[in-house]
C-alpha atoms as a PDB file:
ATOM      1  CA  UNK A   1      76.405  76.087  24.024  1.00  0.00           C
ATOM      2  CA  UNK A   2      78.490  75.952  20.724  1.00  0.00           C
ATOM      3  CA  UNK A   3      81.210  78.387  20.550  1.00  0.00           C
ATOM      4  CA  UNK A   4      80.267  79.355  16.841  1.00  0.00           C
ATOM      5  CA  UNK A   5      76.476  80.093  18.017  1.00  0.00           C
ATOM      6  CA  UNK A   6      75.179  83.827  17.522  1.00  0.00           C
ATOM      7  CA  UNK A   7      75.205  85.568  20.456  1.00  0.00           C
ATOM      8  CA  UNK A   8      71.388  86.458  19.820  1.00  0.00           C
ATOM      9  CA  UNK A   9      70.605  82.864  20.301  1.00  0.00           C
ATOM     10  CA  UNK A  10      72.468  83.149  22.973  1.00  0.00           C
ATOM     11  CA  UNK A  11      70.539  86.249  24.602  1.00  0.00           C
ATOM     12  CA  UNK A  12      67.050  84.605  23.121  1.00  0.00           C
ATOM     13  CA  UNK A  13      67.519  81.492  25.326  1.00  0.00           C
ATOM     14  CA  UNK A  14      68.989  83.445  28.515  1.00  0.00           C
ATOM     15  CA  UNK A  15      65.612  85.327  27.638  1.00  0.00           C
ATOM     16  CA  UNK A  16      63.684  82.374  27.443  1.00  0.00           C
ATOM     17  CA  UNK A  17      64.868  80.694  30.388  1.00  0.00           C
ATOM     18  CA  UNK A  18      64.135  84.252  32.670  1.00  0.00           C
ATOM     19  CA  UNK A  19      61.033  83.851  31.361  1.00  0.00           C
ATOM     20  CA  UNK A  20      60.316  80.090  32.340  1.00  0.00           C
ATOM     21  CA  UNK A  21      61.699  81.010  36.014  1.00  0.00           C
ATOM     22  CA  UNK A  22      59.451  83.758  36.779  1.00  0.00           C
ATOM     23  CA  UNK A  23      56.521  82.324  35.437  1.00  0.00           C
ATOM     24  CA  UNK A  24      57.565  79.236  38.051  1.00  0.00           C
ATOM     25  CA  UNK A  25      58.647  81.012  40.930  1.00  0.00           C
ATOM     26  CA  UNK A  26      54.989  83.007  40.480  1.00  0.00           C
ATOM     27  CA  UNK A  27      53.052  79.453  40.555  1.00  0.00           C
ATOM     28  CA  UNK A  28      55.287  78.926  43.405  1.00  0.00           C
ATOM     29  CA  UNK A  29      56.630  75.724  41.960  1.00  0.00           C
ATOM     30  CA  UNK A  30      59.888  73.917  42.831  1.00  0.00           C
ATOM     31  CA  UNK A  31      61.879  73.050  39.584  1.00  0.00           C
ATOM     32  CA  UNK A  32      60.966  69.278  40.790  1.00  0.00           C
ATOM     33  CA  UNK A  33      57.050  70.194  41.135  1.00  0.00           C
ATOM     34  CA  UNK A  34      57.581  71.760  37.434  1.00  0.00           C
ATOM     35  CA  UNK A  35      59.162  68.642  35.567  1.00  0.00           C
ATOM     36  CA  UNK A  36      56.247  66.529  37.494  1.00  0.00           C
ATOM     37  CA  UNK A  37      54.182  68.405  35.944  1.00  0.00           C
ATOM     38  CA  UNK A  38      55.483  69.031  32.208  1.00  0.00           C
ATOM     39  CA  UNK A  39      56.554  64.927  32.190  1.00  0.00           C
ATOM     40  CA  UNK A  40      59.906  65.979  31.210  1.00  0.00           C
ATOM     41  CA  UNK A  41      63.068  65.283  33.982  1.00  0.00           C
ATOM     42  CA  UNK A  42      64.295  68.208  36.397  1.00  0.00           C
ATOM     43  CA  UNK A  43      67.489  68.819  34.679  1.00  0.00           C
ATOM     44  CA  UNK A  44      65.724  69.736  31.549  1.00  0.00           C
ATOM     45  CA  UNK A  45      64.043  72.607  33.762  1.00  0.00           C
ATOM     46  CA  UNK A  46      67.484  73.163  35.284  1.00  0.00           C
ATOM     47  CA  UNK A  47      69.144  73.738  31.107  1.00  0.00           C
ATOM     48  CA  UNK A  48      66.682  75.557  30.190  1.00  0.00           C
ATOM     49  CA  UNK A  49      66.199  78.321  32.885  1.00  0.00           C
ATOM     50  CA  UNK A  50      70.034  78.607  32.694  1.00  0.00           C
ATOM     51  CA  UNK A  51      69.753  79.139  28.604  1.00  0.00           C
ATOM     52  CA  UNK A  52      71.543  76.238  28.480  1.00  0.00           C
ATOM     53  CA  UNK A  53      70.174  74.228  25.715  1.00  0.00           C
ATOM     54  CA  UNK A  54      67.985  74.479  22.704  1.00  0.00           C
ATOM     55  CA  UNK A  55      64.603  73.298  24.592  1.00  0.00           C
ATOM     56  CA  UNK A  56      62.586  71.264  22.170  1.00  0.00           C
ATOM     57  CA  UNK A  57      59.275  72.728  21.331  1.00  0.00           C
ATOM     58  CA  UNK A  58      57.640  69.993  22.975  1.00  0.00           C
ATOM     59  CA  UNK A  59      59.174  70.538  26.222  1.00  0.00           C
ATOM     60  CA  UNK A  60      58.184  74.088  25.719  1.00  0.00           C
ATOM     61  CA  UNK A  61      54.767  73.041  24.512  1.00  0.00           C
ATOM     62  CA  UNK A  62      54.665  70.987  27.908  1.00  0.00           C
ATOM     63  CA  UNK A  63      56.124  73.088  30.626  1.00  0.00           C
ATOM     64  CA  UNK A  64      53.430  75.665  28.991  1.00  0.00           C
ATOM     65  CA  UNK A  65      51.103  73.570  29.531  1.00  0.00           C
ATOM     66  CA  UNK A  66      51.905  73.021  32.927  1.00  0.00           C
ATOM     67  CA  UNK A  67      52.090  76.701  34.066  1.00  0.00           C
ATOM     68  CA  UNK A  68      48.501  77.276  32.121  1.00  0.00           C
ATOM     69  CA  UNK A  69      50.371  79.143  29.836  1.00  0.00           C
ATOM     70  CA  UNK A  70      50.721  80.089  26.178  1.00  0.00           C
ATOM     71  CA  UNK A  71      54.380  78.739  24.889  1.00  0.00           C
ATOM     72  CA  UNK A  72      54.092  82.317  23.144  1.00  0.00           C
ATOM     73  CA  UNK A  73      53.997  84.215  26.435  1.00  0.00           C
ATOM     74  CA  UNK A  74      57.108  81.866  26.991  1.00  0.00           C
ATOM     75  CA  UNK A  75      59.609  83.307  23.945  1.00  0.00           C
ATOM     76  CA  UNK A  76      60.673  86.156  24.288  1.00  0.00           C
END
């Protein structure tokens, strides 16, 4: 993460990524089964439920999608 970035960036992607690792542990998916799913590689999982990485919206769009979710009930 850039040094310069706001630390409620920060906090909103640590947020996010919580968020994206309960809703996967609850579907009782490995981070492996997850990227299967979404079409998007396993270290993209990995970034974002670390905060990471600015996840595109499509990867958010898709991991969503694969948890039967709403990207809204995603952000926090």
């Amino acid at each position: 993460m850039p040094a310069d970035q706001p630390e409620w960036i920060t906090s909103a992607q640590q947020a996010l990524g919580q968020r994206v690792r309960d809703a996967r542990v609850y579907a009782d998916l490995t981070q492996e089964e997850l990227a299967d799913l979404a079409g998007i590689d396993r270290s993209t999982i990995q970034r974002i439920e670390r905060g990471q990485n600015d996840a595109k919206f499509s990867h958010l769009l898709r991991v969503a999608n694969a948890l039967s979710m709403s990207a809204r009930d995603l952000l926090p």
